[in-house]
PDB file of N, CA and C in Angstrom:
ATOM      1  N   UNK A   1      19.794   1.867  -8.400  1.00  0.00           N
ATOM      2  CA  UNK A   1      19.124   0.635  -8.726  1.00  0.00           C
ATOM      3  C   UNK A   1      17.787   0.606  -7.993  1.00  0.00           C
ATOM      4  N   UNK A   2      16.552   0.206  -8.630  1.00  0.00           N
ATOM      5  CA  UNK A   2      15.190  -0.004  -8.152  1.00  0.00           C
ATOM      6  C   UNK A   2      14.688  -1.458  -8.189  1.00  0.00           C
ATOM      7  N   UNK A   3      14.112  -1.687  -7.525  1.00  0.00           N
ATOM      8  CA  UNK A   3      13.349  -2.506  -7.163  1.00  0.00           C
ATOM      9  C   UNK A   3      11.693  -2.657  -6.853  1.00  0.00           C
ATOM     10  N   UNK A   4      10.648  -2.867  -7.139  1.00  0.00           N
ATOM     11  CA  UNK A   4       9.743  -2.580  -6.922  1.00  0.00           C
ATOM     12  C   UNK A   4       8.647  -4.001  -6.339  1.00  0.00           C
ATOM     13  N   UNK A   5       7.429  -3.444  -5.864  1.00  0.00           N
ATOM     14  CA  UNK A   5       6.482  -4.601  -5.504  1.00  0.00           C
ATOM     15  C   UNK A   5       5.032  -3.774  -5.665  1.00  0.00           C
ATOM     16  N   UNK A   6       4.093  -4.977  -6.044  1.00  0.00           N
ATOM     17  CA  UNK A   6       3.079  -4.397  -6.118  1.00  0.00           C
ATOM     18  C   UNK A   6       1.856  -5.482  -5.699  1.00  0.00           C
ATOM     19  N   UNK A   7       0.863  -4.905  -5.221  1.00  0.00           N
ATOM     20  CA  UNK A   7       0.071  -5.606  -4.100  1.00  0.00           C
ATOM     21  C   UNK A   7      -1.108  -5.381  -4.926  1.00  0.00           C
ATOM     22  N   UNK A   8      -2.050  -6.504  -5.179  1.00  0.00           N
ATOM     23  CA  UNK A   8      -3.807  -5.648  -6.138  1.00  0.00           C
ATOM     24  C   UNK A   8      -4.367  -6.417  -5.831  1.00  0.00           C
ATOM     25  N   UNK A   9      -5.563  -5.724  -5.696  1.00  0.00           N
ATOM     26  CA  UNK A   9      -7.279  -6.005  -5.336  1.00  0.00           C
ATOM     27  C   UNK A   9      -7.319  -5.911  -3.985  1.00  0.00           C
ATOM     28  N   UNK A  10      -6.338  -5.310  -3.227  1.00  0.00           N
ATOM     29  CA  UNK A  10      -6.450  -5.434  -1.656  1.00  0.00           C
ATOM     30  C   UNK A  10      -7.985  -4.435  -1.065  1.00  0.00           C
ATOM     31  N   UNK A  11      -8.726  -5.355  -0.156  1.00  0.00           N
ATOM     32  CA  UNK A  11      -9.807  -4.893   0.306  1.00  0.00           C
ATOM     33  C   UNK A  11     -10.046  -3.711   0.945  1.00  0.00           C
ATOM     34  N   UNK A  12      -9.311  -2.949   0.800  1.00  0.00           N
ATOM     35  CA  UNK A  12      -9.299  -1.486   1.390  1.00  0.00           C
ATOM     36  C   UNK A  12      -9.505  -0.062   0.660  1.00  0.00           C
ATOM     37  N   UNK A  13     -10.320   0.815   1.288  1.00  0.00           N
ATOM     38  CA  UNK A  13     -10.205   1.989   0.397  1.00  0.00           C
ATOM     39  C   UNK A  13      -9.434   2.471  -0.065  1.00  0.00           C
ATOM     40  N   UNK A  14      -8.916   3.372  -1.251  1.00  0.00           N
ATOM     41  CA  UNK A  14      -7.618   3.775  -1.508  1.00  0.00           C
ATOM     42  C   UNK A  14      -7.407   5.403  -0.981  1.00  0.00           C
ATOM     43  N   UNK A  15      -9.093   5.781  -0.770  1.00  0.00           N
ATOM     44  CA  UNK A  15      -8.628   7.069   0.039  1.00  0.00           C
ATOM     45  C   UNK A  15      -8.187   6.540   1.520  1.00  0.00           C
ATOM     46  N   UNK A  16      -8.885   6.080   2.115  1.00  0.00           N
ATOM     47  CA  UNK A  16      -7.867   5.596   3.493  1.00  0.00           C
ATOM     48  C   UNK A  16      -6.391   5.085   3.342  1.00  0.00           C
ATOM     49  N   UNK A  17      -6.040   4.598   2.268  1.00  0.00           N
ATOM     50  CA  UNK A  17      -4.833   3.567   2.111  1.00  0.00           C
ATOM     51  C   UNK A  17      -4.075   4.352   1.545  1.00  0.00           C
ATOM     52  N   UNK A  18      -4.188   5.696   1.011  1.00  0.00           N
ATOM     53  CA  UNK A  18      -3.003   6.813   0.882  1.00  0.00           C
ATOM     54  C   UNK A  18      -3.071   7.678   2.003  1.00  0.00           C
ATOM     55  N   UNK A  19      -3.829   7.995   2.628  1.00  0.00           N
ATOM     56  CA  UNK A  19      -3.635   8.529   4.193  1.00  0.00           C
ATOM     57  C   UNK A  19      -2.031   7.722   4.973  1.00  0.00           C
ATOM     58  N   UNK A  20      -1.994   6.332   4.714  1.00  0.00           N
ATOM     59  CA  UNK A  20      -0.960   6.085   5.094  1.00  0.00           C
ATOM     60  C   UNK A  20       0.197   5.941   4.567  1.00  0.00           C
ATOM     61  N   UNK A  21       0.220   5.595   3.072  1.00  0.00           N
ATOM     62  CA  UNK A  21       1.374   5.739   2.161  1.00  0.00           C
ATOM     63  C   UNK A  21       1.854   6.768   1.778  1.00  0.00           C
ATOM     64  N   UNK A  22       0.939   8.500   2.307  1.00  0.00           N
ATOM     65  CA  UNK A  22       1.811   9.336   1.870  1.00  0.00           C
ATOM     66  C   UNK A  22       2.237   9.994   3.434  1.00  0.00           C
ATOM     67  N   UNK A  23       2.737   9.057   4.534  1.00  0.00           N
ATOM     68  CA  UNK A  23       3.401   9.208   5.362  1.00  0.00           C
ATOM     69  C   UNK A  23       4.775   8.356   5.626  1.00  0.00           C
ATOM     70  N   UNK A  24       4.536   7.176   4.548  1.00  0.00           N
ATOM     71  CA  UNK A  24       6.373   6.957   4.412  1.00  0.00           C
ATOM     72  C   UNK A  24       7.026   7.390   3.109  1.00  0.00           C
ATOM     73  N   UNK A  25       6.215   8.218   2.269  1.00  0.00           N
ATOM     74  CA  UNK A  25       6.979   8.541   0.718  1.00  0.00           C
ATOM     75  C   UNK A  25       8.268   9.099   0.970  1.00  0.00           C
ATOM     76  N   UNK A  26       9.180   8.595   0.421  1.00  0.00           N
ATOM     77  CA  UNK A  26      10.690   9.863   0.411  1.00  0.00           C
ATOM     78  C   UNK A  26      11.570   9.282   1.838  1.00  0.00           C
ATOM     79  N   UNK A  27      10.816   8.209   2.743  1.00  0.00           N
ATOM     80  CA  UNK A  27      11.435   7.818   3.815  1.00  0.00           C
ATOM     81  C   UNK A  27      12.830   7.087   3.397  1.00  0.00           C
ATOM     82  N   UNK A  28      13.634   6.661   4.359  1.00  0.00           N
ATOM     83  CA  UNK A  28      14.713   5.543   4.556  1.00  0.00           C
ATOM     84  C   UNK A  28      13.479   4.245   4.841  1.00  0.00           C
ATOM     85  N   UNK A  29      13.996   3.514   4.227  1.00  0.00           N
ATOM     86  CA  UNK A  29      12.890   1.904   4.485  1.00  0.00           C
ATOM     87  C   UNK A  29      12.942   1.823   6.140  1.00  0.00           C
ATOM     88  N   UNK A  30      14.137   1.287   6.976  1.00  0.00           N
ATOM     89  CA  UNK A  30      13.915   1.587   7.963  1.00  0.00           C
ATOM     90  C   UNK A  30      12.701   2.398   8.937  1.00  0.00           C
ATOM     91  N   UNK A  31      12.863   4.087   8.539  1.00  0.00           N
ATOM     92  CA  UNK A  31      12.192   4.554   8.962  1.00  0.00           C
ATOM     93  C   UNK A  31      10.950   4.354   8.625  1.00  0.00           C
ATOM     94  N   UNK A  32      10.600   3.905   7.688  1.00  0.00           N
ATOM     95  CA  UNK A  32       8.677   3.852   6.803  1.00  0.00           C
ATOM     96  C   UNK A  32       8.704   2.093   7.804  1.00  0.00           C
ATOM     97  N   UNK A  33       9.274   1.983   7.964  1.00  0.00           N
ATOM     98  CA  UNK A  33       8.728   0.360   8.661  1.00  0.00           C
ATOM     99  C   UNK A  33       8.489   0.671  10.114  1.00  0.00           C
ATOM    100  N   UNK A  34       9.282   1.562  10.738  1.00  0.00           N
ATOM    101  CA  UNK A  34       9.173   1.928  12.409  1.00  0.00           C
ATOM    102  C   UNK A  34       7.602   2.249  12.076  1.00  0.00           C
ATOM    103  N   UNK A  35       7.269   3.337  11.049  1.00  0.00           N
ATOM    104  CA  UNK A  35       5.922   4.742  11.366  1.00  0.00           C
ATOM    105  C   UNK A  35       4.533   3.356  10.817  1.00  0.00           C
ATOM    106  N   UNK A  36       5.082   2.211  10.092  1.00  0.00           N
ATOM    107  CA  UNK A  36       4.075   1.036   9.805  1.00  0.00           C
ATOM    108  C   UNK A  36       3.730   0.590  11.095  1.00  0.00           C
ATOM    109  N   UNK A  37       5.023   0.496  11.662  1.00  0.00           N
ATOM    110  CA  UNK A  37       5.220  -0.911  12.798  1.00  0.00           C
ATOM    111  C   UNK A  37       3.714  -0.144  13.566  1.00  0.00           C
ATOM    112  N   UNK A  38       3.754   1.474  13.957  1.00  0.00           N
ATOM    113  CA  UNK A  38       3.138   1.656  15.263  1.00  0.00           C
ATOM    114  C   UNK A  38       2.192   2.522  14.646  1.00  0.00           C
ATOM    115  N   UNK A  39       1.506   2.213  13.714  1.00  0.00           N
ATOM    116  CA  UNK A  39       0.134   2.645  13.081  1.00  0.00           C
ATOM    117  C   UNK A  39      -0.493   1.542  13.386  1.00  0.00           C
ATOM    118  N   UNK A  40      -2.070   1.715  13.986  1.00  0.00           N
ATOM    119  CA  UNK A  40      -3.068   0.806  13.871  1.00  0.00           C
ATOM    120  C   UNK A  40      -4.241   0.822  12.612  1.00  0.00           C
ATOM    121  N   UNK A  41      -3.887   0.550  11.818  1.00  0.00           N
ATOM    122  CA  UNK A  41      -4.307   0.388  10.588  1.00  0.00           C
ATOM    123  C   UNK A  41      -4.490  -0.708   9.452  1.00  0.00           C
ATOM    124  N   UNK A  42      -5.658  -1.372   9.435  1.00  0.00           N
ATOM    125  CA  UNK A  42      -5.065  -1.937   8.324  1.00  0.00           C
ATOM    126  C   UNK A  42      -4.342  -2.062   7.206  1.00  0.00           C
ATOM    127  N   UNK A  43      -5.030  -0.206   6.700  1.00  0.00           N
ATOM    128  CA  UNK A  43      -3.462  -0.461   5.339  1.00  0.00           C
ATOM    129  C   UNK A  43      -2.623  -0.297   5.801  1.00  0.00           C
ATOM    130  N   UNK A  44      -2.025   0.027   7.278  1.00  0.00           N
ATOM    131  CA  UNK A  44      -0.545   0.355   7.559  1.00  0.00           C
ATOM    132  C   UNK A  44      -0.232  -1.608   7.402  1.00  0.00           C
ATOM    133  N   UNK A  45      -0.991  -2.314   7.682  1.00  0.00           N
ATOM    134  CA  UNK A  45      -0.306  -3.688   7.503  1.00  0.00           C
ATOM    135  C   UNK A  45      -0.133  -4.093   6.236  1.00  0.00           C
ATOM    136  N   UNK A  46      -1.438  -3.726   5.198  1.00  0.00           N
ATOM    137  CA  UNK A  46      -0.929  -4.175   4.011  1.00  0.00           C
ATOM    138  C   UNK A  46       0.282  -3.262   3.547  1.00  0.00           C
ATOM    139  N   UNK A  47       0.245  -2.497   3.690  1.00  0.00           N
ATOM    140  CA  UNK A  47       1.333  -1.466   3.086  1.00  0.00           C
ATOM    141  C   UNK A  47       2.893  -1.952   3.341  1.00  0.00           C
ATOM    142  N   UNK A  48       2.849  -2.141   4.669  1.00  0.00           N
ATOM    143  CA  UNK A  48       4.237  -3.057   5.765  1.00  0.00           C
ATOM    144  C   UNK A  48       4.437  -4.263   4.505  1.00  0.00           C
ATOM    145  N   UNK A  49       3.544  -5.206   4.502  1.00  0.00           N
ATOM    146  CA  UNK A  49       3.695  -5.935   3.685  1.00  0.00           C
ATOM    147  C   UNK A  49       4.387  -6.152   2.508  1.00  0.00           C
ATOM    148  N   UNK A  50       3.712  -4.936   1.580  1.00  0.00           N
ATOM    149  CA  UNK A  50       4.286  -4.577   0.044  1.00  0.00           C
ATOM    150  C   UNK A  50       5.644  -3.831   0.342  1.00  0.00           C
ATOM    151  N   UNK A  51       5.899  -3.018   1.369  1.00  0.00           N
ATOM    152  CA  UNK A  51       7.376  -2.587   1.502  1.00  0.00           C
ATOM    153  C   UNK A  51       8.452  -3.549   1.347  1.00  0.00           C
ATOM    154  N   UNK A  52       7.662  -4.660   2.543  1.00  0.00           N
ATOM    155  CA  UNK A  52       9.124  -5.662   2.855  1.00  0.00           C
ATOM    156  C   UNK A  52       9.575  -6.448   1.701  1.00  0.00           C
ATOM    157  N   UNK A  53       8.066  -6.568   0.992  1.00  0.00           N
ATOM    158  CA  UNK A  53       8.502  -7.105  -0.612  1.00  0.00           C
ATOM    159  C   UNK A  53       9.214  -6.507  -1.730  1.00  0.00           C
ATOM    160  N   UNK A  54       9.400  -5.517  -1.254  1.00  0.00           N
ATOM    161  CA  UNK A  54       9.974  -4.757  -2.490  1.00  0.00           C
ATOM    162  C   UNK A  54      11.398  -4.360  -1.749  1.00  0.00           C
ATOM    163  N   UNK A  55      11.601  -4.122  -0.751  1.00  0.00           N
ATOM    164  CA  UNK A  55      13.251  -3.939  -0.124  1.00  0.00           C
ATOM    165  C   UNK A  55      13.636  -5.381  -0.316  1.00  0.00           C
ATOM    166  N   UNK A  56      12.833  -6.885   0.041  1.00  0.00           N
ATOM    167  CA  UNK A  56      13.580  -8.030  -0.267  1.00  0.00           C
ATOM    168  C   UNK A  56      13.803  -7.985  -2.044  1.00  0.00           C
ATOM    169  N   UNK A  57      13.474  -8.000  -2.541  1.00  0.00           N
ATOM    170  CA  UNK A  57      13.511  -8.281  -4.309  1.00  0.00           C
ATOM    171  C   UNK A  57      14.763  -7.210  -3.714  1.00  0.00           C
ATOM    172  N   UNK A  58      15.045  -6.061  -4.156  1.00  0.00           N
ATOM    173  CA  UNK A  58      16.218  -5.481  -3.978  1.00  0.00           C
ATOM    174  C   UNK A  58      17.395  -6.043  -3.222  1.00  0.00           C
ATOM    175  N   UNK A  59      16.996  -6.606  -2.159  1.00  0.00           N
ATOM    176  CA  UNK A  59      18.530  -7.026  -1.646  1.00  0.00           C
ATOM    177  C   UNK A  59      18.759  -8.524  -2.356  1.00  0.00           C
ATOM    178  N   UNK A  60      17.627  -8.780  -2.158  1.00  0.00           N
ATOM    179  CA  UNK A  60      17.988 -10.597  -3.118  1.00  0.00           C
ATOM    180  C   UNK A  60      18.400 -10.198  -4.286  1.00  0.00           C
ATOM    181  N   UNK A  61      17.405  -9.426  -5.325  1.00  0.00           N
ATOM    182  CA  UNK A  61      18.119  -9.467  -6.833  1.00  0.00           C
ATOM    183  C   UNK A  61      19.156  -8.770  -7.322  1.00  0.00           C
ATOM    184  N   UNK A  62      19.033  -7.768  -6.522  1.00  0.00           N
ATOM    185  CA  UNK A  62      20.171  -6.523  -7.143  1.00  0.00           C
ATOM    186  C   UNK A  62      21.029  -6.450  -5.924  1.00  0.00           C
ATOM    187  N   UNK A  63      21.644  -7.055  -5.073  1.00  0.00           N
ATOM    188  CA  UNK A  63      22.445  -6.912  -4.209  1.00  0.00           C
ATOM    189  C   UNK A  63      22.380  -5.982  -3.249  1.00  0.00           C
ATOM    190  N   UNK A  64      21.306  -4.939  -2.962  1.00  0.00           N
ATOM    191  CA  UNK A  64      21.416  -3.836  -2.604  1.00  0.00           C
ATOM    192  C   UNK A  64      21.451  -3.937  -0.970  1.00  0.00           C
ATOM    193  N   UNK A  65      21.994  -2.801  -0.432  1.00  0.00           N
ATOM    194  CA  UNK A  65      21.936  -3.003   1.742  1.00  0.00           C
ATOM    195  C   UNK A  65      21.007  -2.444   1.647  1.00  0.00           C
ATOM    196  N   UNK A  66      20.102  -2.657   2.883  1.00  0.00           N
ATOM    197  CA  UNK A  66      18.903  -2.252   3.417  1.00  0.00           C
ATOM    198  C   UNK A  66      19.012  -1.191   3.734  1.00  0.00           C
ATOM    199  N   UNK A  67      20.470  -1.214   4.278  1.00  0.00           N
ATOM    200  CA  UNK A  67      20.459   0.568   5.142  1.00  0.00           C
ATOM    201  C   UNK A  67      20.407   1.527   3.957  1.00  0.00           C
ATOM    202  N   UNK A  68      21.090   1.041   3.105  1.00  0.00           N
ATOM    203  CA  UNK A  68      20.865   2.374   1.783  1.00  0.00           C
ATOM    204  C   UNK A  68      19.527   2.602   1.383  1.00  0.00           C
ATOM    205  N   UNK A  69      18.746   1.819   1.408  1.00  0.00           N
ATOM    206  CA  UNK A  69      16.967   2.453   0.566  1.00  0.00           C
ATOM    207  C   UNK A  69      16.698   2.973   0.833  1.00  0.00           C
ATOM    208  N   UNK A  70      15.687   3.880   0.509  1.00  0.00           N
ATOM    209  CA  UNK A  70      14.951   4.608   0.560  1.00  0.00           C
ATOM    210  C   UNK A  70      13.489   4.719  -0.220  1.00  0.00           C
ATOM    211  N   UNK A  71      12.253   5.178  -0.034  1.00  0.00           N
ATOM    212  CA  UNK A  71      10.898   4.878  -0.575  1.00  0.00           C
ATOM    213  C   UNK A  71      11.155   5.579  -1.660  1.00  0.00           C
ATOM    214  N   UNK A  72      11.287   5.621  -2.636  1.00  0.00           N
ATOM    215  CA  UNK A  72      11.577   6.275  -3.942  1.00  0.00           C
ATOM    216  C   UNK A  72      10.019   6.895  -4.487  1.00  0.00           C
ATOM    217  N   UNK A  73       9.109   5.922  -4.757  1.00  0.00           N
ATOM    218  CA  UNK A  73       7.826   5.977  -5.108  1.00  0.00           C
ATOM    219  C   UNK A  73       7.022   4.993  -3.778  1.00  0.00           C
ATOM    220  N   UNK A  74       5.686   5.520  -4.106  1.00  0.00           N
ATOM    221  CA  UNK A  74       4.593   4.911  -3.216  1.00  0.00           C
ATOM    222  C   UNK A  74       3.417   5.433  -3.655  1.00  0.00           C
ATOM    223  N   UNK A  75       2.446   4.507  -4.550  1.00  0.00           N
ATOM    224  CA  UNK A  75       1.557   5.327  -5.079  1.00  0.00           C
ATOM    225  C   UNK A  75       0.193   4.392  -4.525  1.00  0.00           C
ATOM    226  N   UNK A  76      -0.909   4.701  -4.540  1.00  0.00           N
ATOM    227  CA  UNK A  76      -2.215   3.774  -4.319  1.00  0.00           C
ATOM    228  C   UNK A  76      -3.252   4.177  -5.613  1.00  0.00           C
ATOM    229  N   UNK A  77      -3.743   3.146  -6.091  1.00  0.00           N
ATOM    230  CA  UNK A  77      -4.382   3.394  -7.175  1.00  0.00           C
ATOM    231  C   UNK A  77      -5.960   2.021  -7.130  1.00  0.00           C
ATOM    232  N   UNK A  78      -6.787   3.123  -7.678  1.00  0.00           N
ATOM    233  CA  UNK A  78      -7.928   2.120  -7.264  1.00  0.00           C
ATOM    234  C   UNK A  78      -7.917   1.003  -8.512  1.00  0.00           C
ATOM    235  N   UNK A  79      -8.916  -0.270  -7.369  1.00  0.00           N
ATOM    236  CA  UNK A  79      -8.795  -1.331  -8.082  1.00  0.00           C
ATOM    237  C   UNK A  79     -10.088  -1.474  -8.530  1.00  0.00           C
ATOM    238  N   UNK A  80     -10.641  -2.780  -9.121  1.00  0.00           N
ATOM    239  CA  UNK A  80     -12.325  -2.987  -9.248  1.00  0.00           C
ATOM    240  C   UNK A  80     -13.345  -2.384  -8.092  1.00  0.00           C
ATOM    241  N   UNK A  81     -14.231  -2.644  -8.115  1.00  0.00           N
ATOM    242  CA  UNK A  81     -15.181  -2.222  -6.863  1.00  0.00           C
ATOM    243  C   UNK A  81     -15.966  -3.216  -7.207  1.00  0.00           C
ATOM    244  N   UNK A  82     -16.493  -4.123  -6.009  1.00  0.00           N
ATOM    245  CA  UNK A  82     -17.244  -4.670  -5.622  1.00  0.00           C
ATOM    246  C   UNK A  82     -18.637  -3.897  -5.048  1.00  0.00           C
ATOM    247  N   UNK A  83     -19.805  -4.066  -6.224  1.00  0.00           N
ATOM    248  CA  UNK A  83     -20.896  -3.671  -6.136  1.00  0.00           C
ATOM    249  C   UNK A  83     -21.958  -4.611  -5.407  1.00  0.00           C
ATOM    250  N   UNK A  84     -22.357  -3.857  -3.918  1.00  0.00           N
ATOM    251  CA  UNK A  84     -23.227  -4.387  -3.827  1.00  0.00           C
ATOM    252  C   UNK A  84     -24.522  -3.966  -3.756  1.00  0.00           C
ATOM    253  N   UNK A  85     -26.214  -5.078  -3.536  1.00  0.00           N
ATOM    254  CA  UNK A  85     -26.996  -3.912  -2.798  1.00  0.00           C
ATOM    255  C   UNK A  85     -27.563  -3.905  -1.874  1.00  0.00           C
ATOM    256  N   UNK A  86     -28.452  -3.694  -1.077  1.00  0.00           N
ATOM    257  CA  UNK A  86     -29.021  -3.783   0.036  1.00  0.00           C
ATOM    258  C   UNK A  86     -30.569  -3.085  -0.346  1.00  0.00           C
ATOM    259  N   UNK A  87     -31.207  -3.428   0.467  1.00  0.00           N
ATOM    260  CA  UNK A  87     -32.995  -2.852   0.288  1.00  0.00           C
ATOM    261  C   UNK A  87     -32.682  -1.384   1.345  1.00  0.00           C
ATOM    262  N   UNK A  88     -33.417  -0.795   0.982  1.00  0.00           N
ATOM    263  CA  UNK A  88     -33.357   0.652   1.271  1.00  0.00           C
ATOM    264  C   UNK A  88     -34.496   1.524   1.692  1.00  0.00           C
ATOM    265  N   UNK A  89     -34.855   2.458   1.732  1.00  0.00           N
ATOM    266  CA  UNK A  89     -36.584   2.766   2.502  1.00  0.00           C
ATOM    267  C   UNK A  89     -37.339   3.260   1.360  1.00  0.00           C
ATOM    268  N   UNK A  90     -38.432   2.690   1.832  1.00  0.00           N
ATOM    269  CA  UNK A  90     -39.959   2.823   0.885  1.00  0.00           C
ATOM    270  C   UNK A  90     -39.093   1.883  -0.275  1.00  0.00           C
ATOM    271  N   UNK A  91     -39.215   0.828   0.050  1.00  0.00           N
ATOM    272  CA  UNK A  91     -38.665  -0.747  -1.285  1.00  0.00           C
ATOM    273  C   UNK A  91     -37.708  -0.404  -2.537  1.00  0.00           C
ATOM    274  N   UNK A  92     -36.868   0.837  -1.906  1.00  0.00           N
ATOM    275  CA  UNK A  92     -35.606   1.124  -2.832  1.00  0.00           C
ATOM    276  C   UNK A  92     -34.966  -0.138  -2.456  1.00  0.00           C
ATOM    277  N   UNK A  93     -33.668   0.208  -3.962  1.00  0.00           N
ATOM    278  CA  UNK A  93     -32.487  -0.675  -3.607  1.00  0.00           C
ATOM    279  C   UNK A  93     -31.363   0.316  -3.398  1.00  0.00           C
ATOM    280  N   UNK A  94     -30.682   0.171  -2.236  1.00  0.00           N
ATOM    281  CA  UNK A  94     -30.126   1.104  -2.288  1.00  0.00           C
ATOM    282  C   UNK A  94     -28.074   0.468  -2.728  1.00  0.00           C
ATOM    283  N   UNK A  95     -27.638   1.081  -2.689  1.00  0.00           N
ATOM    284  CA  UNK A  95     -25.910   0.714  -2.926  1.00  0.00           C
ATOM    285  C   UNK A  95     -24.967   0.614  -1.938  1.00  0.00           C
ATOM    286  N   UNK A  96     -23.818  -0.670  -1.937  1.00  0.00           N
ATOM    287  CA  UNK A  96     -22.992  -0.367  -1.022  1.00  0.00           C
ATOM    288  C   UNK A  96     -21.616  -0.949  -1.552  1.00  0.00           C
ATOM    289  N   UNK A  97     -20.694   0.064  -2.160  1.00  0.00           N
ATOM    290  CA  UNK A  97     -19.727  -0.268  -3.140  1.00  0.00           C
ATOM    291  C   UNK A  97     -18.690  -0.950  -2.147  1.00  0.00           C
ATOM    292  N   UNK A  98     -17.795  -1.773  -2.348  1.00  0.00           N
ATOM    293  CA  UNK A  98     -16.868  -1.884  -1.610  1.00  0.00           C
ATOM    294  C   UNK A  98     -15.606  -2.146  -2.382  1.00  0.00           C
ATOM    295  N   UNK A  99     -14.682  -0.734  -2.335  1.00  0.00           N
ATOM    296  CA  UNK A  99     -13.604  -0.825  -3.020  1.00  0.00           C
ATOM    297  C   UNK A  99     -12.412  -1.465  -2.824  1.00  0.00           C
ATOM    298  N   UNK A 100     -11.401  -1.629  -3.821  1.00  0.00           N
ATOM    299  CA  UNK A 100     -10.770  -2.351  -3.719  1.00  0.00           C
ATOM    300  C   UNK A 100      -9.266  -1.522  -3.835  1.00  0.00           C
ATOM    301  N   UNK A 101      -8.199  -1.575  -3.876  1.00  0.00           N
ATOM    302  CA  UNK A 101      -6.541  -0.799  -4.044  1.00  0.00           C
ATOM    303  C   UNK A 101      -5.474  -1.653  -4.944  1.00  0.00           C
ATOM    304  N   UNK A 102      -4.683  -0.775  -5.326  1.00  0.00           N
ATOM    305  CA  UNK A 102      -3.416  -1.559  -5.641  1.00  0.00           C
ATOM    306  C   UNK A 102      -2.240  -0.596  -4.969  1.00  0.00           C
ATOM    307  N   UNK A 103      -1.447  -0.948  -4.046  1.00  0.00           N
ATOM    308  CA  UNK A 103      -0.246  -0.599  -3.615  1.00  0.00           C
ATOM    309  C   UNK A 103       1.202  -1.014  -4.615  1.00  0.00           C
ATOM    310  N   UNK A 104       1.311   0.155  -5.198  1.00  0.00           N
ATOM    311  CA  UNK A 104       2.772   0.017  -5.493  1.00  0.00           C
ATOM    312  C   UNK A 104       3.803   0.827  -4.654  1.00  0.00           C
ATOM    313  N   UNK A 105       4.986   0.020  -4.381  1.00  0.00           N
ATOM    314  CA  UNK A 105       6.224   0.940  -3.866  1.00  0.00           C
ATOM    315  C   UNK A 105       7.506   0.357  -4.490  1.00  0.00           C
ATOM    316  N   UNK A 106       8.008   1.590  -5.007  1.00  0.00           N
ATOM    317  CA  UNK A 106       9.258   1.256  -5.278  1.00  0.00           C
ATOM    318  C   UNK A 106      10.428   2.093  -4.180  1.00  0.00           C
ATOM    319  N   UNK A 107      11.939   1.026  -4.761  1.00  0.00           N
ATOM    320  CA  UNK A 107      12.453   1.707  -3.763  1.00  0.00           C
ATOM    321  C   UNK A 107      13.731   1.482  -4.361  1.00  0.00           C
ATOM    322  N   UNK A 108      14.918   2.468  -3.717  1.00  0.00           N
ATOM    323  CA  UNK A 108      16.233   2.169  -4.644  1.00  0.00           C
ATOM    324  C   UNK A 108      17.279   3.032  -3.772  1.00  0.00           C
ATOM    325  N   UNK A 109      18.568   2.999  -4.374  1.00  0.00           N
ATOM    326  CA  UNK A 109      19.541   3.058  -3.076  1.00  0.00           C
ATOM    327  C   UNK A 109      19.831   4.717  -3.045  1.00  0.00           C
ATOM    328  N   UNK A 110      20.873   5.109  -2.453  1.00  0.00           N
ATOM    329  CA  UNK A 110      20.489   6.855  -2.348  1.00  0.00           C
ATOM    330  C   UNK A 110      21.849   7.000  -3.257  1.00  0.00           C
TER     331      UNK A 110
END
């Protein structure tokens, strides 16, 4: 049984924000929440976040124990980008994108 959660438009890069999601893929939930807990990262917080949401939907909807999950999937996928610009040298305009993520994780019992 799966359960899933999904998090979008979060203000973070998605190359930084799979640096950390492909260090709990394939985990026990447990364990992907310890390696969240003691990352200093922001996406390790958003990420913490979308986990706990998606192990709760599982134990609330589908009855499932915590101790059984495991990260089944964990993918990061980019979101819009926020274009901005800034003045730049000799009266260019120059660019400063600021991207955006969507965290999905699913998760399901072993």
């Amino acid at each position: 049984m799966e359960a899933r959660a999904i998090a979008k438009t979060l203000r973070v890069s998605p190359i930084k924000a799979r640096l950390v999601v492909d260090l709990i893929r394939g985990k026990d939930v447990n364990d992907a929440l310890v390696i969240l807990n003691n990352m200093n990262k922001k996406s390790a917080r958003l990420t913490k976040k979308v986990l706990e949401s998606a192990t709760a939907n599982a134990v609330n909807n589908n009855g499932a124990k915590q101790e059984e999950l495991y990260v089944k999937e964990a993918r990061v996928d980019a979101g819009p980008v926020l274009k901005r610009h800034m003045f730049d040298s000799r009266s260019h305009i120059g660019h400063k994108d600021k991207r955006t993520s969507h965290i999905v994780i699913v998760v399901a019992t072993r």
